[in-house]
C-alpha atoms as a PDB file:
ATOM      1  CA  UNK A   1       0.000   0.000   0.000  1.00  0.00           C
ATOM      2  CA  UNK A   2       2.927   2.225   0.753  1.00  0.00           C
ATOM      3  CA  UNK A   3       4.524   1.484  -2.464  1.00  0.00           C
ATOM      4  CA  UNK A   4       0.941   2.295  -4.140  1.00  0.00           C
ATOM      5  CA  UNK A   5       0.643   5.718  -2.191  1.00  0.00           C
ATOM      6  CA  UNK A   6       4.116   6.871  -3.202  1.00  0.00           C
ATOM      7  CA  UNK A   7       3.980   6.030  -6.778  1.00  0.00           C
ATOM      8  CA  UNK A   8       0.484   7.788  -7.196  1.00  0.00           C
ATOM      9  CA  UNK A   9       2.656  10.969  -5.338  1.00  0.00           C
ATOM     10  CA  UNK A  10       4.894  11.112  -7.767  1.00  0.00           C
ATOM     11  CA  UNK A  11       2.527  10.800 -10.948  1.00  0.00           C
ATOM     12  CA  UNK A  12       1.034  14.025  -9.085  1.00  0.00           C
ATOM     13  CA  UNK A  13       4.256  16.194  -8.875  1.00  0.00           C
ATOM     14  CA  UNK A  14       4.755  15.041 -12.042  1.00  0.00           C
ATOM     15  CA  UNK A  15       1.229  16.052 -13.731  1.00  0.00           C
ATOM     16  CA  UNK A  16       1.755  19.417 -12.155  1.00  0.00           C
ATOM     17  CA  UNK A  17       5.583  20.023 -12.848  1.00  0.00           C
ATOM     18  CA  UNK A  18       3.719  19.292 -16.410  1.00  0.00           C
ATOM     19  CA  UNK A  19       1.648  21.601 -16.456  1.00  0.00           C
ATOM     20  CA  UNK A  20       3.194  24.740 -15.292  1.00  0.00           C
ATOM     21  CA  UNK A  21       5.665  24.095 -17.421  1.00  0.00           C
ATOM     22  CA  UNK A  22       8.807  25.264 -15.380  1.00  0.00           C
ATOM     23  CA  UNK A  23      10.273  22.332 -15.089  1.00  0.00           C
ATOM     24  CA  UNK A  24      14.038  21.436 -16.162  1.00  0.00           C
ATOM     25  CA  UNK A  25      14.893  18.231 -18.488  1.00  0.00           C
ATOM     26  CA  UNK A  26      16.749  16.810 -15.654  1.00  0.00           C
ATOM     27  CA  UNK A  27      13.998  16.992 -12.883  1.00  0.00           C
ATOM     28  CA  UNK A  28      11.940  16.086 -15.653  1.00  0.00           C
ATOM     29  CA  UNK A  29      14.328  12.657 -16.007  1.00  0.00           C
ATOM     30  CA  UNK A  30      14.579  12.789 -12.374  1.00  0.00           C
ATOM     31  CA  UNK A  31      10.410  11.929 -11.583  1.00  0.00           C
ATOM     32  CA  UNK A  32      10.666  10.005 -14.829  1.00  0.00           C
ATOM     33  CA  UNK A  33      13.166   7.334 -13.369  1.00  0.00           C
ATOM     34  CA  UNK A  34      10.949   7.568  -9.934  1.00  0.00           C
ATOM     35  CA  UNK A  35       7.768   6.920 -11.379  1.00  0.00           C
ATOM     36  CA  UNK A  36       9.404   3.451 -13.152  1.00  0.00           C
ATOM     37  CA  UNK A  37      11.254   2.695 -10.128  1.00  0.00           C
ATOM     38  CA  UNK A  38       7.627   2.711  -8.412  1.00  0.00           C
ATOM     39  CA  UNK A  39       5.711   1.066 -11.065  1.00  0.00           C
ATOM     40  CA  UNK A  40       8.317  -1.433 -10.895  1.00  0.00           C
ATOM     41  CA  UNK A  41       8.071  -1.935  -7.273  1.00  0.00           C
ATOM     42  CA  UNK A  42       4.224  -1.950  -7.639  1.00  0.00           C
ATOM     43  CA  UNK A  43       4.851  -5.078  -9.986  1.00  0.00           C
ATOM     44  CA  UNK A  44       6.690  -6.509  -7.871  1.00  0.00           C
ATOM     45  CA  UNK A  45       4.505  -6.491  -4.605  1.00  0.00           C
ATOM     46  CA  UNK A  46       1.459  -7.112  -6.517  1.00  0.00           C
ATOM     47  CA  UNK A  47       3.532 -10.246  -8.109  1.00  0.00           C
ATOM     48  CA  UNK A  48       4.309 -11.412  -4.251  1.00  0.00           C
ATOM     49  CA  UNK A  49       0.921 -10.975  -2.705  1.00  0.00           C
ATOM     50  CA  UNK A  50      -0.377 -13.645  -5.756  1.00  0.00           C
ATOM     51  CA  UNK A  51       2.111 -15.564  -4.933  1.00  0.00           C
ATOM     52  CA  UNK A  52       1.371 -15.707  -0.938  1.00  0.00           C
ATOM     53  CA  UNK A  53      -2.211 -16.107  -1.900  1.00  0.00           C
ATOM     54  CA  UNK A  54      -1.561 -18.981  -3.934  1.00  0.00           C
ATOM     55  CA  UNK A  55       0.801 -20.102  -1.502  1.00  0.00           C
ATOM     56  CA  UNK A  56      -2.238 -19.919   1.387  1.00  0.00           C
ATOM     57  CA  UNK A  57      -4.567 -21.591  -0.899  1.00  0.00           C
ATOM     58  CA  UNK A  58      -2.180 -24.637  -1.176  1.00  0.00           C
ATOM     59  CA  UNK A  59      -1.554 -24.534   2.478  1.00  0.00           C
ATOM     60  CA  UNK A  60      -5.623 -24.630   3.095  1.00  0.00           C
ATOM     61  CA  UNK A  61      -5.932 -27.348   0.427  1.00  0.00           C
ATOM     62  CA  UNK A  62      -2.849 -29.459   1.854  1.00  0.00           C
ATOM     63  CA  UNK A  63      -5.056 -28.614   5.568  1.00  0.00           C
ATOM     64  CA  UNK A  64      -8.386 -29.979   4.485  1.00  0.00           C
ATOM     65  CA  UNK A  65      -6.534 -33.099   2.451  1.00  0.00           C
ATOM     66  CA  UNK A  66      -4.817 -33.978   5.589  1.00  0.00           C
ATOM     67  CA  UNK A  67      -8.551 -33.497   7.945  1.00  0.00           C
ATOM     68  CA  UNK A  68      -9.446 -35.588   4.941  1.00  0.00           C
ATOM     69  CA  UNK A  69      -6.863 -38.121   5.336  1.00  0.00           C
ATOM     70  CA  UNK A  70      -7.388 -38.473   9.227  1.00  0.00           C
ATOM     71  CA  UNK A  71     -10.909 -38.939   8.832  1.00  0.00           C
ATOM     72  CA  UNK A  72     -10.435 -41.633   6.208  1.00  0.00           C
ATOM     73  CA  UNK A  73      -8.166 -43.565   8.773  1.00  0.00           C
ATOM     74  CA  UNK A  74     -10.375 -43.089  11.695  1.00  0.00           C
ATOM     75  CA  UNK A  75     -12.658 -44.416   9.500  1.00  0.00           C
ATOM     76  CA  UNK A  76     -10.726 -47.235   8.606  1.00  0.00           C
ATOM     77  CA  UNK A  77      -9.128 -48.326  12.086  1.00  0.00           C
ATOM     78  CA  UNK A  78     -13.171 -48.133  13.410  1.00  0.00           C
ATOM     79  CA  UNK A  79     -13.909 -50.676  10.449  1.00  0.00           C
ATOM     80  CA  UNK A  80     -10.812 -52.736  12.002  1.00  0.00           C
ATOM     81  CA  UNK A  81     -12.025 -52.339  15.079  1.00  0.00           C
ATOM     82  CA  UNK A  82     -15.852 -54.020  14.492  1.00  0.00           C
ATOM     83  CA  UNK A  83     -14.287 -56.285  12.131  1.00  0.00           C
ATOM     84  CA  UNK A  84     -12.002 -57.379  15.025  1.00  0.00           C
ATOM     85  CA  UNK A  85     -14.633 -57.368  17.577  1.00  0.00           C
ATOM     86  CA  UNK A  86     -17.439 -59.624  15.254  1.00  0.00           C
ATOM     87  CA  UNK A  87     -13.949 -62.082  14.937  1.00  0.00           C
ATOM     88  CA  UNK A  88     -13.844 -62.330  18.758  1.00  0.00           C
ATOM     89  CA  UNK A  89     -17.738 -62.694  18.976  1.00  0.00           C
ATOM     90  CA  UNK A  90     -17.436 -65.583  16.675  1.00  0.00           C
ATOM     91  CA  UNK A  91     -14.720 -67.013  18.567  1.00  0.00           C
ATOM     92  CA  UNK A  92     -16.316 -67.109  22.145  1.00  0.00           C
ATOM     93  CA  UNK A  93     -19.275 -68.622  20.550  1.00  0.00           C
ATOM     94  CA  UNK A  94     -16.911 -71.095  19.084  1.00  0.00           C
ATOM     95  CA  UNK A  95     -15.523 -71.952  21.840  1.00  0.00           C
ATOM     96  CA  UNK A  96     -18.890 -71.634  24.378  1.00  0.00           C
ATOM     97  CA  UNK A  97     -20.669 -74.304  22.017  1.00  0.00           C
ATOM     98  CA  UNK A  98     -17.459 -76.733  22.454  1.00  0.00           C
ATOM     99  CA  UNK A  99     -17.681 -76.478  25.642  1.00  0.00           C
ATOM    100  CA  UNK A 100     -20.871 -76.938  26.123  1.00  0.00           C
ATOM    101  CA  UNK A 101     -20.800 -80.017  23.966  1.00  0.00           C
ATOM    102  CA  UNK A 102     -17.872 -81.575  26.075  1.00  0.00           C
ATOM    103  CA  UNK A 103     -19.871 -80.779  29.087  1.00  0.00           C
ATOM    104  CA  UNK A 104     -22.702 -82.859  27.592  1.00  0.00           C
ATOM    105  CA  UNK A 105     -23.986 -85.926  29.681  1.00  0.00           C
ATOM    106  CA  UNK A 106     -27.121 -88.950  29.090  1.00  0.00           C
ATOM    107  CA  UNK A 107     -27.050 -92.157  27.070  1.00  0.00           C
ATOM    108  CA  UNK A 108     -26.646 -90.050  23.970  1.00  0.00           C
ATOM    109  CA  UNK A 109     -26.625 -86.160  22.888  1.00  0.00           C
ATOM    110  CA  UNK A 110     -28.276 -87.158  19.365  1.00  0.00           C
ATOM    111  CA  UNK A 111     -31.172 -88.748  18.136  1.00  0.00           C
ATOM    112  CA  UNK A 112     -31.366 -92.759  18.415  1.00  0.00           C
ATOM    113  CA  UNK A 113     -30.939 -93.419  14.946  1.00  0.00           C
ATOM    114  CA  UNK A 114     -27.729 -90.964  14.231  1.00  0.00           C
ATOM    115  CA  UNK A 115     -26.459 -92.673  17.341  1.00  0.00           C
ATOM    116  CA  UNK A 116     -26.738 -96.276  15.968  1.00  0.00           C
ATOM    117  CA  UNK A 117     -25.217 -95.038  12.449  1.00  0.00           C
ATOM    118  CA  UNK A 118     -22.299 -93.073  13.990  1.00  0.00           C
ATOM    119  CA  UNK A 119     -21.619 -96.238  16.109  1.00  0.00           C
ATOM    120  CA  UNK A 120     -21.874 -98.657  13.403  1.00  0.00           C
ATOM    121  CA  UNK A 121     -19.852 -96.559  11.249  1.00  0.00           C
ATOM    122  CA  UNK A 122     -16.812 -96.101  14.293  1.00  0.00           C
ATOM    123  CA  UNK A 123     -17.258 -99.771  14.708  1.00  0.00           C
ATOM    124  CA  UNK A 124     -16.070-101.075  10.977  1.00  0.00           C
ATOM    125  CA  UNK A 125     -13.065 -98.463  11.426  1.00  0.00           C
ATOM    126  CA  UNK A 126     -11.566 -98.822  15.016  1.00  0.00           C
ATOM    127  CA  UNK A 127      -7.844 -97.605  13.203  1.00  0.00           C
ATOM    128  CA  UNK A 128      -9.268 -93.998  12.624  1.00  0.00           C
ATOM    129  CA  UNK A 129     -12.094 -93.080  14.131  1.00  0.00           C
ATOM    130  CA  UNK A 130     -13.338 -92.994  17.883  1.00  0.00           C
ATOM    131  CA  UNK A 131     -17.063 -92.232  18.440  1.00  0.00           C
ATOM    132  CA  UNK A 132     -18.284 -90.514  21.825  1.00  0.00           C
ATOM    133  CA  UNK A 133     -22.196 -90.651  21.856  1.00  0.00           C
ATOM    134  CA  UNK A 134     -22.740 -88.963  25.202  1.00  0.00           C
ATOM    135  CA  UNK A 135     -21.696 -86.272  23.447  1.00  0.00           C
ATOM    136  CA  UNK A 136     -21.522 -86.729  19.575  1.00  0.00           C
ATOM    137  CA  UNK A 137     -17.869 -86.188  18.789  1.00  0.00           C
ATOM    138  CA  UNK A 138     -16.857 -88.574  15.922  1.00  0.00           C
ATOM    139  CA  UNK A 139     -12.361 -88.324  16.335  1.00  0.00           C
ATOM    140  CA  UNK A 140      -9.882 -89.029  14.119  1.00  0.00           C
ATOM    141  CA  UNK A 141      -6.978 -90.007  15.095  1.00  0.00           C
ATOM    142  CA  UNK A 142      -4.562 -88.254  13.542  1.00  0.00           C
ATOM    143  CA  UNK A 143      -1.677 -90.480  13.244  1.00  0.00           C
ATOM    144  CA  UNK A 144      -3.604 -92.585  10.794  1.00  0.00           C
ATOM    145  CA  UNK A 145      -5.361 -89.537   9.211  1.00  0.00           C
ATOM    146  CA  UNK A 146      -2.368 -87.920   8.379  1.00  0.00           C
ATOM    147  CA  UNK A 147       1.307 -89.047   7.952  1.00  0.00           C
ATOM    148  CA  UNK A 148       3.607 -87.454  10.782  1.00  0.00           C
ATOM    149  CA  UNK A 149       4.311 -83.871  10.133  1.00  0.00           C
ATOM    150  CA  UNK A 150       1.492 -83.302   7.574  1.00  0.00           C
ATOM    151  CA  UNK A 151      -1.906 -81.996   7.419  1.00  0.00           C
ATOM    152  CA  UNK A 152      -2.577 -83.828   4.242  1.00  0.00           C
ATOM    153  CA  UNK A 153      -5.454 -86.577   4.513  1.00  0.00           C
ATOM    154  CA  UNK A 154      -4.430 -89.899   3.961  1.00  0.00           C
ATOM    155  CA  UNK A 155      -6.573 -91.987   1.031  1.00  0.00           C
ATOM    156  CA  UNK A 156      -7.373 -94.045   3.384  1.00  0.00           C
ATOM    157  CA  UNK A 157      -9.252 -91.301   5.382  1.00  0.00           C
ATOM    158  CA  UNK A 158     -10.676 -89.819   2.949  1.00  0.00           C
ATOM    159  CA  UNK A 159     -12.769 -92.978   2.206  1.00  0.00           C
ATOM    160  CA  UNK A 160     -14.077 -92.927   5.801  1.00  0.00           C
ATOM    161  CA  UNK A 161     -14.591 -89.408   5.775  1.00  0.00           C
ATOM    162  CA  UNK A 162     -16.788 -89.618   2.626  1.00  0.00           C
ATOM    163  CA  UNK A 163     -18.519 -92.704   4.266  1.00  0.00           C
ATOM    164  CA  UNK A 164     -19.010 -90.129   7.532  1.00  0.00           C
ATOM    165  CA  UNK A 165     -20.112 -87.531   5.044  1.00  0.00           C
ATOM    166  CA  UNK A 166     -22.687 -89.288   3.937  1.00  0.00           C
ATOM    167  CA  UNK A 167     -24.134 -90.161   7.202  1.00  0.00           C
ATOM    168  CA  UNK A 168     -24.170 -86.604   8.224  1.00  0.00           C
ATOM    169  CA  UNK A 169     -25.796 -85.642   5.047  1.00  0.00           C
ATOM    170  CA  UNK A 170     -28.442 -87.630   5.782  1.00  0.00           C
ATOM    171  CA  UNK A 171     -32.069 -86.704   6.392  1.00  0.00           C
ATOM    172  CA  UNK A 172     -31.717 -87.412  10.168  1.00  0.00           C
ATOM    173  CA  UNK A 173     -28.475 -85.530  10.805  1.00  0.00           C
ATOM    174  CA  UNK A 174     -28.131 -83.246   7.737  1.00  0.00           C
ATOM    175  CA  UNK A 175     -29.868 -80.037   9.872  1.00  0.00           C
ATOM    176  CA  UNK A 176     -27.229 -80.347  12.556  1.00  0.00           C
ATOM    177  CA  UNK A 177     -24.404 -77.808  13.169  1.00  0.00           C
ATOM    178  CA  UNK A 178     -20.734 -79.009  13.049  1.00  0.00           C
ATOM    179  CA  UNK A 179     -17.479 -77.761  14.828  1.00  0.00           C
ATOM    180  CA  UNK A 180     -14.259 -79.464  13.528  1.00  0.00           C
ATOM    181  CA  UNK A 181     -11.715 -78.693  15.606  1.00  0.00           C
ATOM    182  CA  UNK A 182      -7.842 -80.091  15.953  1.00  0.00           C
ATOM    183  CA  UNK A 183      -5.792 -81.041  18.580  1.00  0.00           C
ATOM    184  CA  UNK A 184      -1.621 -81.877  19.243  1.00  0.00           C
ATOM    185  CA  UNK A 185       0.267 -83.531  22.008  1.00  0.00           C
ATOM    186  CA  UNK A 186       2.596 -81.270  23.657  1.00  0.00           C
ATOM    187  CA  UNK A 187       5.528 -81.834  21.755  1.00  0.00           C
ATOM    188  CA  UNK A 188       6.585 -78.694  20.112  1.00  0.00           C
ATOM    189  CA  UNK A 189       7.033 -78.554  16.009  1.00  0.00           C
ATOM    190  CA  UNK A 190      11.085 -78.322  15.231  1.00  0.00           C
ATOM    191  CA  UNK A 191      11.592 -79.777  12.524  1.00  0.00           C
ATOM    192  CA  UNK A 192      12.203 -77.441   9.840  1.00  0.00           C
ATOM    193  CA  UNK A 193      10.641 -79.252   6.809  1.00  0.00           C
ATOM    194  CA  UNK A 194       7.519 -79.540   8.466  1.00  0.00           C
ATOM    195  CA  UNK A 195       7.810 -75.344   9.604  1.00  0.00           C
ATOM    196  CA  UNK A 196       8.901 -74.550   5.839  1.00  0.00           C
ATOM    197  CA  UNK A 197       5.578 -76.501   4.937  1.00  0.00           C
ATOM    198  CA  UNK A 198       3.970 -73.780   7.169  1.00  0.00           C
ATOM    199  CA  UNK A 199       3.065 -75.943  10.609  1.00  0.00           C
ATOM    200  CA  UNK A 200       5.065 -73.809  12.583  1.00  0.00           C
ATOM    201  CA  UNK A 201       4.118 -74.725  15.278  1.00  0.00           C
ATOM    202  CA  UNK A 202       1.359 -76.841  17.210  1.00  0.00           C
ATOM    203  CA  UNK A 203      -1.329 -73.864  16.624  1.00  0.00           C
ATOM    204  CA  UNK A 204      -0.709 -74.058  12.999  1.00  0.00           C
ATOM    205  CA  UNK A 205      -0.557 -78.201  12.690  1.00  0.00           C
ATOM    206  CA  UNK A 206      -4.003 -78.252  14.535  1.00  0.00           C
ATOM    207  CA  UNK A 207      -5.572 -75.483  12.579  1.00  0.00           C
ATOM    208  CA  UNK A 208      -4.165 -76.971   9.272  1.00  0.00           C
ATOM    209  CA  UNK A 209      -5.350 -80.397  10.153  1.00  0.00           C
ATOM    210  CA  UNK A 210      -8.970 -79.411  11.029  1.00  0.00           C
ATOM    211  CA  UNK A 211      -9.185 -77.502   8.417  1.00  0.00           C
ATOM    212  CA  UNK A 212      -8.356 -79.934   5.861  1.00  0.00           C
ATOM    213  CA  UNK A 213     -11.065 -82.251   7.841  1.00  0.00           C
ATOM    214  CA  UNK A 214     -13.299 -79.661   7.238  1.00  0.00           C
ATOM    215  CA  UNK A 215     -12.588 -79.055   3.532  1.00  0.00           C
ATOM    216  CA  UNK A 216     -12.771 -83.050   2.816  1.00  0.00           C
ATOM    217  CA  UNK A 217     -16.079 -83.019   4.116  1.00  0.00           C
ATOM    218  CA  UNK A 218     -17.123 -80.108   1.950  1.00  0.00           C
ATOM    219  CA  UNK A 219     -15.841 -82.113  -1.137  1.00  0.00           C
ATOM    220  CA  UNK A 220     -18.293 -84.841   0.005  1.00  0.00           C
ATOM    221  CA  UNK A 221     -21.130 -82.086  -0.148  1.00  0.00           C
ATOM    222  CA  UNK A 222     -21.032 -81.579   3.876  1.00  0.00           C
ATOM    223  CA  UNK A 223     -22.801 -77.528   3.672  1.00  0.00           C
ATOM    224  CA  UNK A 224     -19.752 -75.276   4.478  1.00  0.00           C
ATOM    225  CA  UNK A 225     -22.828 -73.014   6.338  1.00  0.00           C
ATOM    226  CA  UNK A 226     -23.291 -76.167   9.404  1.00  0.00           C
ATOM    227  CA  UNK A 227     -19.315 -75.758  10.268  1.00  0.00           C
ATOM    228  CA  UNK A 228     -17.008 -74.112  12.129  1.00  0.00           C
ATOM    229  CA  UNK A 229     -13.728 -74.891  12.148  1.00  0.00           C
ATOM    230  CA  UNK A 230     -10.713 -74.327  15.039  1.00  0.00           C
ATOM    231  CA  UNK A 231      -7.865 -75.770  16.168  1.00  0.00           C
ATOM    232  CA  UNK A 232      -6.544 -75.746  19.958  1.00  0.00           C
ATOM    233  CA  UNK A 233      -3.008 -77.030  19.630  1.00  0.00           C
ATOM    234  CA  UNK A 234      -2.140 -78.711  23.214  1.00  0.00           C
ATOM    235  CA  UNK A 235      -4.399 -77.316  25.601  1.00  0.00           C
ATOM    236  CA  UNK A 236      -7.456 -79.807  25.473  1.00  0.00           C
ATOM    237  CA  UNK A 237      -5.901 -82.940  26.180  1.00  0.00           C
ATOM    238  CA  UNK A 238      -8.054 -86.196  26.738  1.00  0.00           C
ATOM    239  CA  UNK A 239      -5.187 -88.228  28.360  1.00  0.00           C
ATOM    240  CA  UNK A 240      -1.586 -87.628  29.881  1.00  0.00           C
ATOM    241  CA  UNK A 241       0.947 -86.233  27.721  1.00  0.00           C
ATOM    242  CA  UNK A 242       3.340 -88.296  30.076  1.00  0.00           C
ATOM    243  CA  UNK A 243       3.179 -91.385  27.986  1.00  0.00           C
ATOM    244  CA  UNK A 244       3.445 -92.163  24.427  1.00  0.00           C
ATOM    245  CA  UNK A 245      -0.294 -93.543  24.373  1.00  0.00           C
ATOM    246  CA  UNK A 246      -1.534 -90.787  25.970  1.00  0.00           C
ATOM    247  CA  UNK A 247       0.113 -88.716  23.268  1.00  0.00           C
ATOM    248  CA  UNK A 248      -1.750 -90.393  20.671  1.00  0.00           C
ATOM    249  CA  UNK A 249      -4.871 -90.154  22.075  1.00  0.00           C
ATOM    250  CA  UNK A 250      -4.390 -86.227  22.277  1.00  0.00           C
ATOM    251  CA  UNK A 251      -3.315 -85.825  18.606  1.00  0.00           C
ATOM    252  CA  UNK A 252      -6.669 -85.807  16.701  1.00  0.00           C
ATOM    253  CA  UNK A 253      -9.471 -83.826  14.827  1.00  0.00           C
ATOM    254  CA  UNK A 254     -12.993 -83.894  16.322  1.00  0.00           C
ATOM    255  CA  UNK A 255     -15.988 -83.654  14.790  1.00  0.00           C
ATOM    256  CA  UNK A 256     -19.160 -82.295  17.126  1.00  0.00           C
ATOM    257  CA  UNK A 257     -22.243 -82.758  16.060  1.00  0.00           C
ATOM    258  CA  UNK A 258     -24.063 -79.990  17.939  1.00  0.00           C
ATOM    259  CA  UNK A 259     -28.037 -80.508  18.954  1.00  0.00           C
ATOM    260  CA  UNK A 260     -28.844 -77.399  17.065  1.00  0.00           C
ATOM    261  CA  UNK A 261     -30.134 -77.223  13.569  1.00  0.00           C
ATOM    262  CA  UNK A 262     -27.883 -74.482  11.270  1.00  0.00           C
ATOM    263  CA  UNK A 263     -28.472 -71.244  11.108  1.00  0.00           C
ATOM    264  CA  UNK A 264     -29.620 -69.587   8.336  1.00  0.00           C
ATOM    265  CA  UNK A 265     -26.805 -67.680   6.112  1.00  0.00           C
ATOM    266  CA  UNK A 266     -26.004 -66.395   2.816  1.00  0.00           C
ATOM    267  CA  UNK A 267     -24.472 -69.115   0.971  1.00  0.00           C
ATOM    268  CA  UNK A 268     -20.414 -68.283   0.170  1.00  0.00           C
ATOM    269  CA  UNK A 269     -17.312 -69.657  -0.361  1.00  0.00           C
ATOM    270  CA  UNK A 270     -16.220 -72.010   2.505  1.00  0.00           C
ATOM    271  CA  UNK A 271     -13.138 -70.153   3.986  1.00  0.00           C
ATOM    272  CA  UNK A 272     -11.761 -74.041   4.851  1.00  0.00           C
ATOM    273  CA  UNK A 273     -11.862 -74.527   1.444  1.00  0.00           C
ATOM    274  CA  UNK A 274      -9.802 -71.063   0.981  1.00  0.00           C
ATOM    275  CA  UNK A 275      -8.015 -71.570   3.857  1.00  0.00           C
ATOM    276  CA  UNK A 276      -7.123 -75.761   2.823  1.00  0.00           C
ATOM    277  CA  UNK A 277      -3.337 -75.968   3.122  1.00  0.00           C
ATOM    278  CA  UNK A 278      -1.600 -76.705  -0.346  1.00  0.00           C
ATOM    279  CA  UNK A 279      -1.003 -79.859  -1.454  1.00  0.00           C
ATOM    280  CA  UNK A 280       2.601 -78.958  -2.391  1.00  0.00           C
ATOM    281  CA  UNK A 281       3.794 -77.617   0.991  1.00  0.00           C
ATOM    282  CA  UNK A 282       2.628 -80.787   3.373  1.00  0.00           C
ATOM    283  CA  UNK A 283       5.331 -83.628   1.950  1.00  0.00           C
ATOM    284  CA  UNK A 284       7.642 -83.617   4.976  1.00  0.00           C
ATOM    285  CA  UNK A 285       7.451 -85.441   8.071  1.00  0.00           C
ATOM    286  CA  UNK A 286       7.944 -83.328  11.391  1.00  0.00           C
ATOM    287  CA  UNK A 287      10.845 -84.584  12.413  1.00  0.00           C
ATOM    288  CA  UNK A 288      13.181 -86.246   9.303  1.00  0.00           C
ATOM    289  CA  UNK A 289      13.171 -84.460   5.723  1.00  0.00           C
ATOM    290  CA  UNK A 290      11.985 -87.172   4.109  1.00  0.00           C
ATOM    291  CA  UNK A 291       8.991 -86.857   1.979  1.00  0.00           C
ATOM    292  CA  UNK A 292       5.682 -88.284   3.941  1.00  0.00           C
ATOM    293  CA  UNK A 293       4.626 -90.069   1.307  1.00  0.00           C
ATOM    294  CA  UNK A 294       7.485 -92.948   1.375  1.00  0.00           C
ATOM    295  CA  UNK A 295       6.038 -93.181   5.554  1.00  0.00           C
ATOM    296  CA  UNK A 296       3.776 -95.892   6.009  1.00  0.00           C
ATOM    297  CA  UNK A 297       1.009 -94.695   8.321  1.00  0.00           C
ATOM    298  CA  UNK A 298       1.518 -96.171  11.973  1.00  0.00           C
ATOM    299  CA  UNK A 299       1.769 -95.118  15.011  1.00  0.00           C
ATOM    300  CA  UNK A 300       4.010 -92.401  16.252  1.00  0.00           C
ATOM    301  CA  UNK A 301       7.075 -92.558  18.129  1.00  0.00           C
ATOM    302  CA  UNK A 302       8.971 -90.064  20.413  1.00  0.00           C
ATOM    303  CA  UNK A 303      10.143 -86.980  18.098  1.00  0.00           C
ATOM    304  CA  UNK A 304       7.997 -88.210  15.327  1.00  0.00           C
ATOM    305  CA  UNK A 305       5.143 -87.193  16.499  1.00  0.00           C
ATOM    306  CA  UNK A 306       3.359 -84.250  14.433  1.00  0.00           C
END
């Protein structure tokens, strides 16, 4: 404004030096060079207050992108959060319905006939599978259900799970719920063949191994809506990890059959089936780096055990 005032000043003495006509050349020069000096000045500031208001503007925009910004991750970590929460929800109910079911007592938790069916089918394979009708946990042992180290089914359970599959799809037990959930002794995973194939350690193994339970059964048309699937690692134990027998009484998937018919869902894709461990990372053994396949299946000895 100051530069404004003094350059209009001088275009003033300059109109009237002008027009009285007494003015000299060089005073003439003299307010000349002033009044460019000015208007060069004037130029200038009016060249620097665009560029501070331009500056400002970016300084406001840069302001409301970063608001922006921090409302889009409060946003996001709030999504996290209820995503998080709705997890934990569906893992105490998880976890509340297995306990409930191995809390069960009576003759039998199911309906006569699923009973007899479930019984008849544990008796014709006593190698695999174990059937508890108190409370109507079909278990597979998992040293003949998978070879050591692996959660890859074995053929030979995959026949009985498709003959299980069948009995659970059928009119009598096909409404009921299903948790699938694997269990380890309390040996810990070292070998690293068996961690490179992604058990790393007994969380993982019992996870893996229920999951590919779960994801047989699906291939044998068992709805992906009636199960849930989990995997406890050591900390349910049916028998003494003290002994070798007790050890192999611990290692194995269960299959509840919950008194509850399923709940009604939008039909998806089965996260076992997204979740099933690949085929090309479950070849190794636990405990040797040999591939699983040249094992025969048998029981499991001390360090051999996952």
């Amino acid at each position: 404004m100051a530069r404004t005032s003094r350059f209009l000043f001088t275009l003033a003495a300059l109109a009237i030096f002008l027009s009285t006509g007494c003015v000299s050349q060089e005073k003439y020069n003299a307010l000349k060079l002033d009044r460019d000096r000015y208007a060069e000045q004037l130029g200038q500031a009016q060249n620097e207050s665009s560029a501070a208001r331009s500056e400002a503007d970016a300084y406001k925009n840069q302001l409301a992108s970063i608001g922006g910004a921090g409302q889009s991750k409060d946003a996001m970590v709030q999504n996290l959060n209820n995503q998080n929460n709705e997890l934990q929800r569906q893992l105490d109910d998880l976890n509340r319905r297995y306990a409930d079911a191995m809390n069960r007592t009576g003759p039998s938790a199911l309906p006569q006939a699923v009973t007899n069916e479930l019984q008849a089918f544990a008796n014709q394979n006593p190698d695999i599978v174990d059937f508890d009708s108190a409370r109507g946990i079909v278990k597979f042992k998992s040293d003949v259900t998978f070879s050591p180290g692996s959660a890859e089914v074995t053929p030979k359970a995959k026949d009985v799970i498709g003959r299980f599959s069948q009995i659970l799809n059928s009119p009598a037990a096909s409404g009921y719920e299903l948790i699938v959930a694997g269990h380890t002794d309390n040996t810990n995973v070292v070998n690293p063949a068996t961690i490179q194939a992604g058990h790393k350690n007994n969380w993982y193994l019992s996870s893996h191994r229920a999951i590919a339970v779960g994801y047989e059964l699906q291939q044998h048309r068992v709805n992906a809506q009636r199960m849930g699937v989990t995997g406890y690692a050591d900390q349910r134990p049916i028998a003494s990890n003290a002994s070798e027998s007790g050890k192999a009484q611990n290692r194995r998937v269960e299959v509840l059959i919950l008194p509850s018919t399923i709940r009604s869902a939008p039909s998806a894709a089965s996260p076992a089936a997204a979740a099933a461990p690949s085929k090309t990372r479950q070849k190794f053994n636990k405990d040797a780096a040999v591939p699983s396949a040249a094992i025969e299946p048998k029981s499991e000895t001390p360090g051999f055990n996952k």
